[in-house]
Protein backbone atom coordinates (compact mmCIF):
# COMPACT_ATOMS: atom_id res chain seq x y z
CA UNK A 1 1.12 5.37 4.50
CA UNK A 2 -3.91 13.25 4.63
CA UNK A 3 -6.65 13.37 1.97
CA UNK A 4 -6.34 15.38 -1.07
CA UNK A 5 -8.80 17.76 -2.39
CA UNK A 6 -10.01 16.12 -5.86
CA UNK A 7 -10.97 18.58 -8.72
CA UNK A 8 -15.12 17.33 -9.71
CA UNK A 9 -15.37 17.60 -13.60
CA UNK A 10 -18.58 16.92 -15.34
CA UNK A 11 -18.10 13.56 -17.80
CA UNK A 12 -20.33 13.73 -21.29
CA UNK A 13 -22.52 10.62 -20.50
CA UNK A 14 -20.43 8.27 -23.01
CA UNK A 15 -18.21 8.01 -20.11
CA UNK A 16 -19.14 5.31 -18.01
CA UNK A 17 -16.32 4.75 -15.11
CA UNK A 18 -17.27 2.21 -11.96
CA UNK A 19 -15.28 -0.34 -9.24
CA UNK A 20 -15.16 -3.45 -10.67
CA UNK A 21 -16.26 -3.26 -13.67
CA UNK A 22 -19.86 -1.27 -12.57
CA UNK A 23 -21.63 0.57 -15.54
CA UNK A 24 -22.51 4.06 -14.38
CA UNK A 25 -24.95 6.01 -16.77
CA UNK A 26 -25.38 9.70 -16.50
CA UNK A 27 -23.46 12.86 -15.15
CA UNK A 28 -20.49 11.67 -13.02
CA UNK A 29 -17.76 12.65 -11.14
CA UNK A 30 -15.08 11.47 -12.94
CA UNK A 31 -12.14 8.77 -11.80
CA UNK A 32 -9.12 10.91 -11.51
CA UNK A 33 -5.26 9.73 -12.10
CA UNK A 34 -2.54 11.51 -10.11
CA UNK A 35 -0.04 13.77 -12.23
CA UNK A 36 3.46 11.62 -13.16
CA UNK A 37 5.40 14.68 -12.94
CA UNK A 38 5.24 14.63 -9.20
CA UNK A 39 8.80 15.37 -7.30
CA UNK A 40 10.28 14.00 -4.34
CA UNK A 41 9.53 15.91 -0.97
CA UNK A 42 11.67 15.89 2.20
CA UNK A 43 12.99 13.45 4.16
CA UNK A 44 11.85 13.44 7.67
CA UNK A 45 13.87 10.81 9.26
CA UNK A 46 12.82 8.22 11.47
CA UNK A 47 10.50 8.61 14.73
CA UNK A 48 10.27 7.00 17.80
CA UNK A 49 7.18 4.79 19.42
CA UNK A 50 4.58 6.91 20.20
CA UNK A 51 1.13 6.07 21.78
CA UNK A 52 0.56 3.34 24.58
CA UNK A 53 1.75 0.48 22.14
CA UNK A 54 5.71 0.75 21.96
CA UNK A 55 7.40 -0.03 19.07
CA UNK A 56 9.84 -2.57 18.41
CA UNK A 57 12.82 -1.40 17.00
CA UNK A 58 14.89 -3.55 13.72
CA UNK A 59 18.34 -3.21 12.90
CA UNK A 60 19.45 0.76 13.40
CA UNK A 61 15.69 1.20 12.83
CA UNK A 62 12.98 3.00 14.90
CA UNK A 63 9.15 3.76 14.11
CA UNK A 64 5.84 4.11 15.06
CA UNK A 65 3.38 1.78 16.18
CA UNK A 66 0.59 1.35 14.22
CA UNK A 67 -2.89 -0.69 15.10
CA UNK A 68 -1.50 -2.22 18.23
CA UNK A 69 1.07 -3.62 15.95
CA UNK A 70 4.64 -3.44 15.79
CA UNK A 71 6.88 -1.06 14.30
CA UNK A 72 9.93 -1.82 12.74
CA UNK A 73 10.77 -0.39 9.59
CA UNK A 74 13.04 3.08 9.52
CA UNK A 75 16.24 4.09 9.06
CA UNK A 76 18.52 2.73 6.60
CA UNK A 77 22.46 2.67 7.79
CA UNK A 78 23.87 3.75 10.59
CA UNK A 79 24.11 7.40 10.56
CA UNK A 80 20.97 7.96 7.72
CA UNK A 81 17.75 9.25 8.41
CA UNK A 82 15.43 7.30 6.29
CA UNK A 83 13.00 9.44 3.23
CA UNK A 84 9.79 10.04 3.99
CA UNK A 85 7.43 10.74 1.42
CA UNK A 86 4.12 11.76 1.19
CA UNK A 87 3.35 14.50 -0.99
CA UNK A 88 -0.04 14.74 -2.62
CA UNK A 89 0.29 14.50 -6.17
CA UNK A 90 -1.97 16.73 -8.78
CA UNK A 91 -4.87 15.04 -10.56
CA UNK A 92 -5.78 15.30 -13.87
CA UNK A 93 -8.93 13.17 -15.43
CA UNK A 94 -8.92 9.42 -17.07
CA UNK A 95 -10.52 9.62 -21.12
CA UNK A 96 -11.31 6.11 -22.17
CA UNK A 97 -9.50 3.35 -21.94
CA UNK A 98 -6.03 3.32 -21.40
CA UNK A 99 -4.15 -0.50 -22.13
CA UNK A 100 -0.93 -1.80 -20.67
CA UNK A 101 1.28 -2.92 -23.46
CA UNK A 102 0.73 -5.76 -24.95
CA UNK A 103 3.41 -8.08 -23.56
CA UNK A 104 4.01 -6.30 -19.95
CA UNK A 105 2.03 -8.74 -18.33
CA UNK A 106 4.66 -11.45 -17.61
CA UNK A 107 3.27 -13.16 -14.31
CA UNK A 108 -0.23 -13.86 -13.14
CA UNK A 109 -1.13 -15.39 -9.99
CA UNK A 110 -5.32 -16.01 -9.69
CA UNK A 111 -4.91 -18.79 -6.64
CA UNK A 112 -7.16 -21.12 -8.69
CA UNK A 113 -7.46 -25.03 -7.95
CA UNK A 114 -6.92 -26.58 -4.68
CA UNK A 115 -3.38 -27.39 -2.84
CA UNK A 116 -0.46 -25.59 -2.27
CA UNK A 117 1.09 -24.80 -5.42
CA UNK A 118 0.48 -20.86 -6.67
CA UNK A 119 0.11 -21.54 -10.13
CA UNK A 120 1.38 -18.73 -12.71
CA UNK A 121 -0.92 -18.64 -15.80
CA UNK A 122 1.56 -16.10 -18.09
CA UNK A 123 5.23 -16.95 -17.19
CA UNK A 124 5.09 -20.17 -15.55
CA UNK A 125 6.93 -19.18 -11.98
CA UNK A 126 4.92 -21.44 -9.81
CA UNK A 127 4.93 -20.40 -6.27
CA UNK A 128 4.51 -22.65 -3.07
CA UNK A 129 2.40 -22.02 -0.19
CA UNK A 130 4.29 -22.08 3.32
CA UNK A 131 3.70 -23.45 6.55
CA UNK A 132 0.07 -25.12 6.09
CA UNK A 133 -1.68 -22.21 4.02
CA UNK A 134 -3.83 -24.19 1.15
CA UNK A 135 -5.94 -22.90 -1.67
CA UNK A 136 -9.42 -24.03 -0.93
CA UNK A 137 -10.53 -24.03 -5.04
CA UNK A 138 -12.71 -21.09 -4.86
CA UNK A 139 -10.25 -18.41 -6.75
CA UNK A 140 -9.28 -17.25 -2.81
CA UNK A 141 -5.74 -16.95 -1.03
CA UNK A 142 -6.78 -16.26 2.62
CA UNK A 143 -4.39 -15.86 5.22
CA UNK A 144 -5.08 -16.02 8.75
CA UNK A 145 -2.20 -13.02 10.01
CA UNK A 146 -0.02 -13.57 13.09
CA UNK A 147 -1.11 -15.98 15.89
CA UNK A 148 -0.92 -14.72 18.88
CA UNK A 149 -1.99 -17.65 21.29
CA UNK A 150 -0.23 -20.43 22.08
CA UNK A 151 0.84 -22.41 20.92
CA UNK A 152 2.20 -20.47 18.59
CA UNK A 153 2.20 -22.02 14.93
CA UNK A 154 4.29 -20.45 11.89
CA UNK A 155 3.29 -17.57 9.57
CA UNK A 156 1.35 -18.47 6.56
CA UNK A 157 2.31 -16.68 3.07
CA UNK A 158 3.12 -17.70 -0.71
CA UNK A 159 6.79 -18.00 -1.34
CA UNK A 160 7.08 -17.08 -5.26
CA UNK A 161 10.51 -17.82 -6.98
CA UNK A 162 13.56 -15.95 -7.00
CA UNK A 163 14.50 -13.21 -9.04
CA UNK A 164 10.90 -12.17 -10.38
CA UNK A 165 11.91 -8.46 -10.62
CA UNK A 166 15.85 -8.43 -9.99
CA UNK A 167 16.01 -8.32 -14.13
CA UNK A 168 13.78 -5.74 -15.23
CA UNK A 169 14.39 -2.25 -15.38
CA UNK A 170 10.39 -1.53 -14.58
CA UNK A 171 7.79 -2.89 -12.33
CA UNK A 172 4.27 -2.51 -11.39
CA UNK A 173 3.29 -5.19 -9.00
CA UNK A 174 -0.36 -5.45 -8.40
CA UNK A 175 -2.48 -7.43 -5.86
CA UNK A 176 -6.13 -7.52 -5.50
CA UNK A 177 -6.81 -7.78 -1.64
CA UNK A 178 -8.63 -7.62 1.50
CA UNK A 179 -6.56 -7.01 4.35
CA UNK A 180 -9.36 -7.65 7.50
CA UNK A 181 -7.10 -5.38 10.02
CA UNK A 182 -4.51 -5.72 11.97
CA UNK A 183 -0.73 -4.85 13.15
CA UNK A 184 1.11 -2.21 11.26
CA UNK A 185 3.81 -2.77 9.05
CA UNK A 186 2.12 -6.23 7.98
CA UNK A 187 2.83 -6.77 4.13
CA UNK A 188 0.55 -6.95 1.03
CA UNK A 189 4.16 -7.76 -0.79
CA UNK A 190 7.72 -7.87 0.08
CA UNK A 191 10.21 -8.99 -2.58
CA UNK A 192 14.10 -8.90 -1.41
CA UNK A 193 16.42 -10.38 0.75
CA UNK A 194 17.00 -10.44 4.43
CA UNK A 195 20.01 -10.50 6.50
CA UNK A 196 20.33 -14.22 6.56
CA UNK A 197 20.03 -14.46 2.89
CA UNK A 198 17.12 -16.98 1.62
CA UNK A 199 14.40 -16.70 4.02
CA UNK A 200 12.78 -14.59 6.48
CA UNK A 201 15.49 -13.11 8.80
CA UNK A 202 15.87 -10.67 11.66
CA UNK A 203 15.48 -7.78 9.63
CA UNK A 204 15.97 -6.61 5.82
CA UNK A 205 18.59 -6.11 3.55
CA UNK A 206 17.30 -5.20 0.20
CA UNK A 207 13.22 -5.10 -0.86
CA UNK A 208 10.35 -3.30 -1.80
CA UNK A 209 7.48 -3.77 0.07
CA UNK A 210 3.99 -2.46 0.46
CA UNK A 211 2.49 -2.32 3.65
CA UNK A 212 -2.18 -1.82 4.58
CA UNK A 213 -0.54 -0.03 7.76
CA UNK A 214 2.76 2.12 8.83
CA UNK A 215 4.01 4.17 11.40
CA UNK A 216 5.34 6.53 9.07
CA UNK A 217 4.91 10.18 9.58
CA UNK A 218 4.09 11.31 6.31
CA UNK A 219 0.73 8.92 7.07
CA UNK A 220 -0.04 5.78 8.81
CA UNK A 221 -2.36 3.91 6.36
CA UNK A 222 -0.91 1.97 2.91
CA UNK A 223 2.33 2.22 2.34
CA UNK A 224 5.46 1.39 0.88
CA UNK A 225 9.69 0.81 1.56
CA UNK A 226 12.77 0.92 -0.81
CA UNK A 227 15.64 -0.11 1.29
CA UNK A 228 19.39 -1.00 -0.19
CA UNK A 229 22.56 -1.18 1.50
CA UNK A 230 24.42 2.45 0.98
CA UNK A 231 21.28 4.30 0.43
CA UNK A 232 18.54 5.62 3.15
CA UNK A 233 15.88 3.97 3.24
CA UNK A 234 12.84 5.14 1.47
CA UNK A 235 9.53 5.43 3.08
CA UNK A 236 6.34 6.86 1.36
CA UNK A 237 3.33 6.92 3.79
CA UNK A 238 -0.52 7.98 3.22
CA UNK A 239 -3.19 8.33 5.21
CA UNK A 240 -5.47 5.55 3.00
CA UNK A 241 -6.73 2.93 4.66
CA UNK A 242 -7.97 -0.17 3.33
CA UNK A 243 -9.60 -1.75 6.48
CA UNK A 244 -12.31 -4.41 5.06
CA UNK A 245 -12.79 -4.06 1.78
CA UNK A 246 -11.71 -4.92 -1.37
CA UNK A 247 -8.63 -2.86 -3.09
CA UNK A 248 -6.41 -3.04 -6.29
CA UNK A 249 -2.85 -2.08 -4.26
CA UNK A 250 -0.19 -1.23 -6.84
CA UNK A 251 3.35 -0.20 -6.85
CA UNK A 252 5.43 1.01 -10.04
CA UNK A 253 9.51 0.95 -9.91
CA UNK A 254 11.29 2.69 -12.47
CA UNK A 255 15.12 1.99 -12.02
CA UNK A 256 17.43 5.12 -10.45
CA UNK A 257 14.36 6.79 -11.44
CA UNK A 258 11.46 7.32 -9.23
CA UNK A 259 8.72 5.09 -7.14
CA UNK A 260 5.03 5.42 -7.00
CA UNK A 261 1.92 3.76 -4.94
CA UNK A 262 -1.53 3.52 -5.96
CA UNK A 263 -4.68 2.63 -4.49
CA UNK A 264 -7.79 1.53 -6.90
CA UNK A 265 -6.31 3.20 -9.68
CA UNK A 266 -5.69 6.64 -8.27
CA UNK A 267 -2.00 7.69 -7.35
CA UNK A 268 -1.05 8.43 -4.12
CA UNK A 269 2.31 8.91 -3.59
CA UNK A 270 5.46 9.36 -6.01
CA UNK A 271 9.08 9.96 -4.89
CA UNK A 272 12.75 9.89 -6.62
CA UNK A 273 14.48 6.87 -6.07
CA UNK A 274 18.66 5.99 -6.79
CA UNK A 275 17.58 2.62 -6.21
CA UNK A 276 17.15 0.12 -9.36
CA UNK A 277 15.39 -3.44 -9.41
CA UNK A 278 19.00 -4.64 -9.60
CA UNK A 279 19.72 -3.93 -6.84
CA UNK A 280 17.30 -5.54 -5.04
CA UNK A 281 18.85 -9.31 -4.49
CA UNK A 282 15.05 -10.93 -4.60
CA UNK A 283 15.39 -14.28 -3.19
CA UNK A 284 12.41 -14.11 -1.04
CA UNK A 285 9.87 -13.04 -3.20
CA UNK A 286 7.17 -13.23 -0.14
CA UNK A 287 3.60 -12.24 -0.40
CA UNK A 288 2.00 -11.98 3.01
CA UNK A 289 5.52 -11.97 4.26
CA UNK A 290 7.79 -9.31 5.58
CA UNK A 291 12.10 -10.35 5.51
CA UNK A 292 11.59 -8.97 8.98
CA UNK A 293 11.22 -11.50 11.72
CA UNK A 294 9.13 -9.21 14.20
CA UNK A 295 6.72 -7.98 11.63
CA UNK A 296 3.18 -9.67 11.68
CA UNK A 297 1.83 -11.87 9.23
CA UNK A 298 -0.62 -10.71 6.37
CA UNK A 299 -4.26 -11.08 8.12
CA UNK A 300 -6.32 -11.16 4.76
CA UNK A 301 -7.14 -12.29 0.86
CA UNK A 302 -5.78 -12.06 -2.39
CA UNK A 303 -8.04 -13.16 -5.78
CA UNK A 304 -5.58 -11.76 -7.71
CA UNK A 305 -1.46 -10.98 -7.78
CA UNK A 306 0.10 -9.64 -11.07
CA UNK A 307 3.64 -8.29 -12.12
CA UNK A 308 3.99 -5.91 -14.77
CA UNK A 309 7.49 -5.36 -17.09
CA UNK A 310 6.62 -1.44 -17.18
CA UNK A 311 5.65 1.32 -14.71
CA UNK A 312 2.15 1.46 -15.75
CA UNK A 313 0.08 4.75 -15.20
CA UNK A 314 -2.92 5.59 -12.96
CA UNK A 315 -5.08 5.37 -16.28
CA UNK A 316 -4.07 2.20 -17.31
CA UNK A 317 -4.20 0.90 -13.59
CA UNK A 318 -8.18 2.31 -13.76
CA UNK A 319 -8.58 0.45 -17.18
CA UNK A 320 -7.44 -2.64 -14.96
CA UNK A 321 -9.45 -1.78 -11.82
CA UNK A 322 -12.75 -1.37 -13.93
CA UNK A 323 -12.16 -4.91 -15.78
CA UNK A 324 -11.47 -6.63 -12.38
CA UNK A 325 -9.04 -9.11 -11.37
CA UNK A 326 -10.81 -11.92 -13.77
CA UNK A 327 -9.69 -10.22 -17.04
CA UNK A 328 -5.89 -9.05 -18.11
C-alpha cells in the first residue's frame, strides 16, 4: 500500500506546523497536502505469491504475501482483474488552519473507562469488544494480533454497530494507531459484509477496508480495498509503512465518485470509484477485523477512532493531526 519527491517551501515564521500538536518556531519545511484533482491510474490486476512465504488465496482471489503474512485480498468476480492504484498525487502547501464542518463529526470512539463496551461520545453507537479484548481505563485499545500457538484462542477486535456508513453519501474514517508489525493484509478498519452475512466469514462480500500491510503491486505498505459484487475490486497500495509508531490513518469515500488514503495528514493515494457507501451492506462494522477468515488479526493500539459525514481534505486532516486525538 514508492516515495514521492515533496516540493520544500520556506514558511514566514507565523506558521508553526508539528505532529501532535508540537510548536515549531522558525524557518520550516512546510506540511504539504496532496492535490484533490488526482485521477485514477491503471489497473494492474491481481498477482500471484511471490517470495518464500506463499500466499493464501480467498474466493477467485490471489496476492502477495506480505511480512510473513498471508495474502488474500485480489480480484473481484470471476473473470475481473482487480484496480490497482497507486499514483503519486501532486502537493501543494497547508495555510492555517483548515476546520471540518461543524456537524461532520457524527461518531467518536476514545476507548475511555474500563470493560468491554466502546463507548461513542458524539452519536451514541456503542460498540462491544469481542472475544476477551477489555479496555484497561488508560484511553488505550490494544490488541494482541493473531495467535499463533496453541491453543489457539479467538481474534480480538471491537465490533461497532451496523450500518455506520451504509447511509451517508461521504466518509472519512479516521483511527489513531500503532500497529507493532505483523502479517499483511491485517486491518486498521474493515466495515462490510462477508459471505455468511453478520460476522466474519470465509471471505468478503462488500467493505472498505484499510490495511498497515498489502501485497499489492502498486506498494506493499498501508493500504486500502473497495470491493462490491459486479464491480472489480479496488486496490490502492503505497509503499508507507507505519511499523511502530504512532499514525493518524484516514480514508475519505465520496459515493460513485472517487476514494482517497492518507497517512498523518498528507495524501497518498486517490482513485475513481463506481462504488457508493450504499452499496456497502455494513453489518460488520469490525475494527481490528478483516470479513476474511484467513486474514490475521490487528497486532496493535488505537487512542482514537472517528467517522466523518464528509470527505475531508489533507488540510483539514493536518488541522486534526496537529490537535491530536484528545481534541475534535
Amino acid at each position: 500500500m514508492r516515495a514521492a519527491v515533496i516540493p520544500i517551501l520556506t514558511l514566514p515564521l507565523w506558521l508553526a506546523c508539528g505532529a501532535k500538536g508540537d510548536l515549531i518556531i522558525g524557518v520550516l519545511e512546510p506540511v504539504v497536502a496532496g492535490n484533490s484533482s488526482v485521477s485514477a491510474g491503471a489497473g494492474t490486476g491481481a498477482t500471484g505469491a511471490t517470495g518464500a512465504t506463499s500466499a493464501i488465496a480467498g474466493s477467485e482471489q490471489g496476492g502477495v504475501a506480505g511480512l510473513a503474512g498471508t495474502a488474500s485480498e485480489g480480484g473481484g468476480n470471476a473473470g475481473e482483474a482487480p484496480l490497482d492504484n497507486g499514483g503519486a498525487p501532486a502537493d501543494v502547501p497547508c495555510v492555517g488552519d483548515e476546520e471540518p464542518l461543524p456537524g461532520s463529526l457524527i461518531h467518536r470512539y476514545s476507548f475511555d473507562g474500563s470493560g468491554a463496551t466502546v463507548r461513542d461520545s458524539v452519536g451514541g453507537a456503542d460498540g462491544t469488544l469481542v472475544n476477551g479484548a477489555m479496555l484497561d481505563g488508560s484511553g488505550v485499545l490494544a490488541l494482541p494480533g493473531e495467535d499463533i500457538t496453541p491453543p489457539l484462542t479467538p481474534d480480538q477486535y471491537a465490533n461497532l454497530p451496523n450500518g455506520l456508513i451504509s447511509s451517508l453519501s461521504e466518509v472519512t474514517v479516521i483511527a489513531w494507531t500503532t500497529w507493532m508489525n505483523g502479517a499483511g493484509y491485517e486491518r486498521v478498519f474493515d466495515f462490510g459484509i462477508s459471505d455468511t452475512g453478520e460476522g466474519q466469514g470465509n471471505s468478503g462480500k462488500s467493505y472498505v477496508a484499510v490495511m498497515p500491510s498489502t501485497g499489492f503491486p502498486s506498494g506493499t505498505g498501508l493500504g486500502a480495498e473497495i470491493a462490491m459484487p459486479g464491480v472489480p475490486t479496488l486496490r490502492l497500495g503505497t509503499s508507507e509503512m507505519m511499523i511502530n509508531r504512532p499514525a493518524m490513518v484516514a480514508l475519505s469515500l465520496r459515493s460513485g465518485l472517487d476514494v482517497t488514503l492518507f497517512l498523518d495528514g498528507k495524501l497518498l493515494t486517490q482513485s475513481a470509484t463506481p462504488v457508493k457507501l450504499s452499496d456497502i451492506d455494513d453489518v460488520n462494522d469490525f475494527v481490528g477485523e478483516s470479513q476474511w477468515s484467513k486474514d490475521h488479526a490487528y497486532h496493535g493500539s488505537y487512542t482514537e477512532f472517528r467517522i466523518y459525514d464528509a470527505a475531508l481534505t489533507a488540510c483539514q486532516l493536518h488541522t486534526l493531526l496537529v490537535r491530536g486525538p484528545d481534541t475534535p
